[in-house]
Protein backbone atom coordinates (compact mmCIF):
# COMPACT_ATOMS: atom_id res chain seq x y z
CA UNK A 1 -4.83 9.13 -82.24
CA UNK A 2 -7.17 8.84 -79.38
CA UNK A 3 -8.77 5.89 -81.06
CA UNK A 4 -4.95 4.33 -80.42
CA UNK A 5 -4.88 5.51 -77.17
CA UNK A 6 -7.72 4.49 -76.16
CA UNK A 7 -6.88 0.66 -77.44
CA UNK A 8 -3.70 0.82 -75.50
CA UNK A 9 -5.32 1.57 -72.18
CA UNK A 10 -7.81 -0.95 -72.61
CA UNK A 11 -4.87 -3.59 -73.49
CA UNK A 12 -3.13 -2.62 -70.30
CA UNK A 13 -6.27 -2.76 -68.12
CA UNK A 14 -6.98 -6.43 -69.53
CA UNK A 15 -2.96 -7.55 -68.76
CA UNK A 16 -3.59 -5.81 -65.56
CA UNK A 17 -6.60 -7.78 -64.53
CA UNK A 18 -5.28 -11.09 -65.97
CA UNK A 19 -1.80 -10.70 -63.56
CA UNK A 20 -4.67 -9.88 -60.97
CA UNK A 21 -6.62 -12.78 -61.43
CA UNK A 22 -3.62 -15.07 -61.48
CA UNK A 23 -1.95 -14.32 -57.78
CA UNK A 24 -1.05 -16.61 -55.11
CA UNK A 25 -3.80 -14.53 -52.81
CA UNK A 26 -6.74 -16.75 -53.00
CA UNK A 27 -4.26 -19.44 -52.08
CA UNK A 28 -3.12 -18.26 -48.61
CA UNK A 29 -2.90 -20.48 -45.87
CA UNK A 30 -2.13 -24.15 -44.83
CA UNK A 31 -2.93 -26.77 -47.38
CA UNK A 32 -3.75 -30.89 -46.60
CA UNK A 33 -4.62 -33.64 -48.84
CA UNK A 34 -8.08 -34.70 -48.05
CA UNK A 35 -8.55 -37.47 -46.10
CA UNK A 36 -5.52 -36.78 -43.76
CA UNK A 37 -5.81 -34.59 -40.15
CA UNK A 38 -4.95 -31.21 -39.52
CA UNK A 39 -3.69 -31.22 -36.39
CA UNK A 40 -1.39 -33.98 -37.67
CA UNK A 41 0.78 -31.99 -39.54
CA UNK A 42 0.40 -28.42 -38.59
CA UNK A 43 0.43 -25.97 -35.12
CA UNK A 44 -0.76 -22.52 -34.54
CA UNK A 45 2.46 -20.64 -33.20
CA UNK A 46 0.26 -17.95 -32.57
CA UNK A 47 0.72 -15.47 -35.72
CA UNK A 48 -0.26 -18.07 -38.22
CA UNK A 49 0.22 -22.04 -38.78
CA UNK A 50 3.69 -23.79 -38.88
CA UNK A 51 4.24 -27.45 -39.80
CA UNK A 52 4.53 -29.42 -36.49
CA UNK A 53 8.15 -30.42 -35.77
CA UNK A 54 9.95 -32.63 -36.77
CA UNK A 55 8.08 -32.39 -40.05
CA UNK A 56 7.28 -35.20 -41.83
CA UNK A 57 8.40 -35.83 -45.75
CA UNK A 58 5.43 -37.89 -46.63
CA UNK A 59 2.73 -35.47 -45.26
CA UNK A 60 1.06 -34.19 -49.02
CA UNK A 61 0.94 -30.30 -47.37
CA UNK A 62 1.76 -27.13 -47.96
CA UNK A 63 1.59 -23.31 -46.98
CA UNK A 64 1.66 -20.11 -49.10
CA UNK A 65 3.09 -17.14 -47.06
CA UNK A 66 3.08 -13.91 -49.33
CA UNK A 67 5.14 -14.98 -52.05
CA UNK A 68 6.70 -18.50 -50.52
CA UNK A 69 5.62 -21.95 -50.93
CA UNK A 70 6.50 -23.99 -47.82
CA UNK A 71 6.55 -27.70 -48.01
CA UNK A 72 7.70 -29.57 -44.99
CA UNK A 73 11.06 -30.15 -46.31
CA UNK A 74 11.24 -26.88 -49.12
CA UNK A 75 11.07 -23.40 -49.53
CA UNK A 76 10.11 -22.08 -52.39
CA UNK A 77 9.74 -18.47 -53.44
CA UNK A 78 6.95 -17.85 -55.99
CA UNK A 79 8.20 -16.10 -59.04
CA UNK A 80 5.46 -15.78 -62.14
CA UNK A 81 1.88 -16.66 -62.01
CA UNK A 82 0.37 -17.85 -65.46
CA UNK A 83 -3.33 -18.28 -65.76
CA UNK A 84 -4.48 -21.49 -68.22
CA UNK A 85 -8.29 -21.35 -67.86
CA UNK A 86 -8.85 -22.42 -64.30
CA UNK A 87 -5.51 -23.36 -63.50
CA UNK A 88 -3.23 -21.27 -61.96
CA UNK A 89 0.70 -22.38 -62.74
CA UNK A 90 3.56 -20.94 -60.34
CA UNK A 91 6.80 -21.02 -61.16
CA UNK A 92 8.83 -21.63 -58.37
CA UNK A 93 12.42 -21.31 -56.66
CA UNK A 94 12.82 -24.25 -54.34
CA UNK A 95 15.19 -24.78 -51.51
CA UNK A 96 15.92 -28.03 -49.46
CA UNK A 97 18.69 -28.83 -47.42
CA UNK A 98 20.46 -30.35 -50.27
CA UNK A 99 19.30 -28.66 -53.61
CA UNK A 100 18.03 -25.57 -55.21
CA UNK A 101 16.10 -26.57 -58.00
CA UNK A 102 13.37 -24.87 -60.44
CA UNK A 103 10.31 -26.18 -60.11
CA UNK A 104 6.42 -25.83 -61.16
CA UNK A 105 2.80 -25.84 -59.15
CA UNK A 106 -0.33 -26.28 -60.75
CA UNK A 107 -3.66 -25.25 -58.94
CA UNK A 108 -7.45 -24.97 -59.49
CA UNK A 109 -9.57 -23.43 -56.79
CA UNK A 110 -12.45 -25.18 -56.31
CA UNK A 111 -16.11 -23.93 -55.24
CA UNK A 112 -16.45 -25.38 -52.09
CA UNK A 113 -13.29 -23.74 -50.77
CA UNK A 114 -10.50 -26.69 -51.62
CA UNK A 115 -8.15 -26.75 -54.09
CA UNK A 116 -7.07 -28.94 -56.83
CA UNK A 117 -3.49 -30.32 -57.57
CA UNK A 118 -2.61 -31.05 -60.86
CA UNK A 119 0.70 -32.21 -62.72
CA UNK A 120 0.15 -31.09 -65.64
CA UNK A 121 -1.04 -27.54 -67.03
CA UNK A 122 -3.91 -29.16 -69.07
CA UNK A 123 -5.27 -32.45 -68.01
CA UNK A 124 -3.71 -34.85 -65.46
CA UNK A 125 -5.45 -36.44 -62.32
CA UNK A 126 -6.12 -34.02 -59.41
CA UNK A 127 -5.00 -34.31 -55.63
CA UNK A 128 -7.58 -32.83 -53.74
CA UNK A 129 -6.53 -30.47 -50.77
CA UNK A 130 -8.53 -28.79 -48.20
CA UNK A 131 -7.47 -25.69 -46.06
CA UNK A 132 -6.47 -26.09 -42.53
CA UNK A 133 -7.88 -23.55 -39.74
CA UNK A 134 -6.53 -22.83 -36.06
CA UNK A 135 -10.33 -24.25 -35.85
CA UNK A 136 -9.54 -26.98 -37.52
CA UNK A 137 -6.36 -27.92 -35.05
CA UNK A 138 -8.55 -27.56 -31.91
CA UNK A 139 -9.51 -30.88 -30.43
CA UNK A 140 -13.41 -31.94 -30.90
């Protein structure tokens, strides 16, 4: 019986640390493709970054605010988190000013601090994105 136990707890430990391991935490902040300008797209309010105003729809950004997705034009709460070896897939709630629709993210962190984009859960071609600072908004 404690052999069953036992199992159980360590079953429940290893679901824990897999919903762990597969949060939107690592993935806080302001988001750009590479290759485009910071202080293009985004302003520090003061608290945190906002997308500069009036947004544009072509700008390949995004934030994650506690459970929220913001793209300049949607906001999307985050609902599950799946892992699929490095990927991390959301599911997501998205609002616009003309639609709620279901819709799905799919992320890799990289090493050097970026993040990968992917449209597909296993394969696909990947948008690079690299995070945006207040440092990074401040003129040279």
């Amino acid at each position: 019986m404690a052999f069953k136990a036992l199992l159980l707890i360590s079953a429940l430990l290893a679901l824990a640390a897999q919903g762990a391991r597969a949060q939107p935490d690592s993935l806080q902040g302001a988001w750009l493709e590479e290759g485009e300008i910071c202080a293009d797209v985004f302003i520090d309010n003061g608290k945190a970054l906002a997308f500069r105003r009036p947004a544009s729809a072509f700008s390949a950004a995004f934030m994650v605010q506690g459970r929220q997705l913001l793209t300049p034009l949607a906001h999307c709460r985050i609902g599950r988190i799946s892992q699929q070896g490095e990927r991390q897939i959301m599911q997501l709630s998205c609002t616009t000013s003309i639609s709620i629709n279901a819709a799905r993210a799919v992320f890799a962190l990289r090493p050097d601090g970026g993040l990968n984009r992917y449209s597909a859960a296993d394969g696909g071609m990947a948008t690079r994105y690299r995070r945006c600072t207040s440092e990074a908004l401040k003129a040279p």
